[in-house]
Protein backbone atom coordinates (compact mmCIF):
# COMPACT_ATOMS: atom_id res chain seq x y z
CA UNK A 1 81.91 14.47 -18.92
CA UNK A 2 79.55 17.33 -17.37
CA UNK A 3 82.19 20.52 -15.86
CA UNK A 4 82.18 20.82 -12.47
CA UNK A 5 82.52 24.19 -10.16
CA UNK A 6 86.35 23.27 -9.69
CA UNK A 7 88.81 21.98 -12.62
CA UNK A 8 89.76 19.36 -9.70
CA UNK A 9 86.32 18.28 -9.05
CA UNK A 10 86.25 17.77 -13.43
CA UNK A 11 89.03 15.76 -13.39
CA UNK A 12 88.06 13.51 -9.96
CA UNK A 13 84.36 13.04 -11.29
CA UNK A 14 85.96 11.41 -14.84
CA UNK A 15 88.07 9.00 -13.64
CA UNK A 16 85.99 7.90 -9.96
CA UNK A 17 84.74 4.93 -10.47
CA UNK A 18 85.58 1.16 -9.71
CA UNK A 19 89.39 0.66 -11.44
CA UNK A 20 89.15 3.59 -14.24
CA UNK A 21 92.32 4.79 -13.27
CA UNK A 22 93.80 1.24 -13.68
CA UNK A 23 92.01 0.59 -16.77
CA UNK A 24 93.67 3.62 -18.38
CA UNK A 25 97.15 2.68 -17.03
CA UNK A 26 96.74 -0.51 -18.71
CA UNK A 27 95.62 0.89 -22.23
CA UNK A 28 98.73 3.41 -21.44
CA UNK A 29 100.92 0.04 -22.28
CA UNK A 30 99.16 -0.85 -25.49
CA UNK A 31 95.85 -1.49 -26.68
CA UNK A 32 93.81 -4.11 -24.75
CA UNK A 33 90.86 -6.68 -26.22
CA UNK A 34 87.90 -7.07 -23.93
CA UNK A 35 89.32 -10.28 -22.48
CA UNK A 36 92.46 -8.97 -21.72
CA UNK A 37 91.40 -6.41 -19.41
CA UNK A 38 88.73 -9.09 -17.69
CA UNK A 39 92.01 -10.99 -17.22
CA UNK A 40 94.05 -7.74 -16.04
CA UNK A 41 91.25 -6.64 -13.53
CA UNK A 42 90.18 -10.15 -11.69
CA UNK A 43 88.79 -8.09 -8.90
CA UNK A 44 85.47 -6.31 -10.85
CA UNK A 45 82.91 -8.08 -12.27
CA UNK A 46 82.33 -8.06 -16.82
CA UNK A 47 79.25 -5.67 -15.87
CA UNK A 48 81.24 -3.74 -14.01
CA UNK A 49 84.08 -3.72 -16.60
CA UNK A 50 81.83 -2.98 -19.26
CA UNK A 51 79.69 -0.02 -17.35
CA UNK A 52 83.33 1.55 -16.81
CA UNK A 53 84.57 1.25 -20.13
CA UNK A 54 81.15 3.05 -21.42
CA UNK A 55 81.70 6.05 -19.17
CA UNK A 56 85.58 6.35 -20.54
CA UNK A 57 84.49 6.17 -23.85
CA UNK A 58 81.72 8.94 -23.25
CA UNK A 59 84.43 11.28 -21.13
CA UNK A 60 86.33 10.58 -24.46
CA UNK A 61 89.66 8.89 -22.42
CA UNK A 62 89.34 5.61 -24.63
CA UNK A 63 88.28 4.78 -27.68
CA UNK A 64 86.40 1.48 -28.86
CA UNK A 65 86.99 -0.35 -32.15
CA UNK A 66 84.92 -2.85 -33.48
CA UNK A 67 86.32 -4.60 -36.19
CA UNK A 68 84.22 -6.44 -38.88
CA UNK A 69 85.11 -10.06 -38.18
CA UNK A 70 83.47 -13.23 -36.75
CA UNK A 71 83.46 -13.03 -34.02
CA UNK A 72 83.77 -9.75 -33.96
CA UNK A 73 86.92 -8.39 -32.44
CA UNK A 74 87.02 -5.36 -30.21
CA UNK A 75 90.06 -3.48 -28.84
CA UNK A 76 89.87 -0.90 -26.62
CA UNK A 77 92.80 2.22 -26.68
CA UNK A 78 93.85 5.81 -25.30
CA UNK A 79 92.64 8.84 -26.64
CA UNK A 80 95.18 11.80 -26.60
CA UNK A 81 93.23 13.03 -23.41
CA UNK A 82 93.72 9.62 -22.12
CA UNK A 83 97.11 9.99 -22.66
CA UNK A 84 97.75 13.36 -21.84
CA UNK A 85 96.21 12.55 -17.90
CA UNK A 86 98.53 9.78 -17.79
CA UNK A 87 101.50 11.72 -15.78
CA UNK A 88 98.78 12.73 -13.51
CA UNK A 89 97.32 8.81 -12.57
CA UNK A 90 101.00 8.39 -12.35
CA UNK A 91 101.60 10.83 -9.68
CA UNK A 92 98.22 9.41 -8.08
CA UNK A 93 99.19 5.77 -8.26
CA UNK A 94 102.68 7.35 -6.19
CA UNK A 95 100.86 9.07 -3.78
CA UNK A 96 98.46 6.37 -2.67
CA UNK A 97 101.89 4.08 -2.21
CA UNK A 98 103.13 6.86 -0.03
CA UNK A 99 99.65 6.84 1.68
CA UNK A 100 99.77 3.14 1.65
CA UNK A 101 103.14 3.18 3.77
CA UNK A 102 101.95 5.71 5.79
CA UNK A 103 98.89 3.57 7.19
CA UNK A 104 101.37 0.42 7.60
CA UNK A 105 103.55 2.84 9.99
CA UNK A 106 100.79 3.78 12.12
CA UNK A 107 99.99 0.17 12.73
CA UNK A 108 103.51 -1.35 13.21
């Protein structure tokens, strides 16, 4: 995570990216295994999925564990700044419905 000019700019620049907001409001419900999440996000490619989780995990908003097994098992969870910008994706995820309806009025 590199600091920006603006504490908005911070905060945008972390979590832009294809589905990092919806990746974290699916590790807000519990922790995920790689497969669940490729099965929770159909629309992204595994590269994709996998370049996104690296960036969360080096903003520090998720953490990786690899346990020692064969095959080894990895699960994927919150950090407590993951969790603590929850009630802000929140708010985000509220506004783009309100946004959303907004841009079906205008067509009807």
């Amino acid at each position: 995570m590199k600091k920006s000019y603006c504490p908005i700019d911070t905060f945008i620049n972390s979590i832009k990216g294809k589905r990092k907001g919806t990746i974290i409001l699916h590790l807000f419900q519990g922790d995920k295994r790689y497969n669940e999440l490729v099965k929770l996000l159909t629309d992204i490619s595994e590269r994709m999925l996998t370049k996104q989780l690296k960036e969360l995990e080096a903003d520090g908003l998720i953490k990786r564990t690899v346990f020692p097994e064969v095959p080894p098992k990895v699960v994927y969870s919150l950090t407590d700044l993951g969790r603590d910008i929850h009630p802000i994706l929140k708010g985000m995820f509220k506004g783009g419905i309100l946004f959303e309806k907004s841009i079906e009025d205008s067509q009807s």
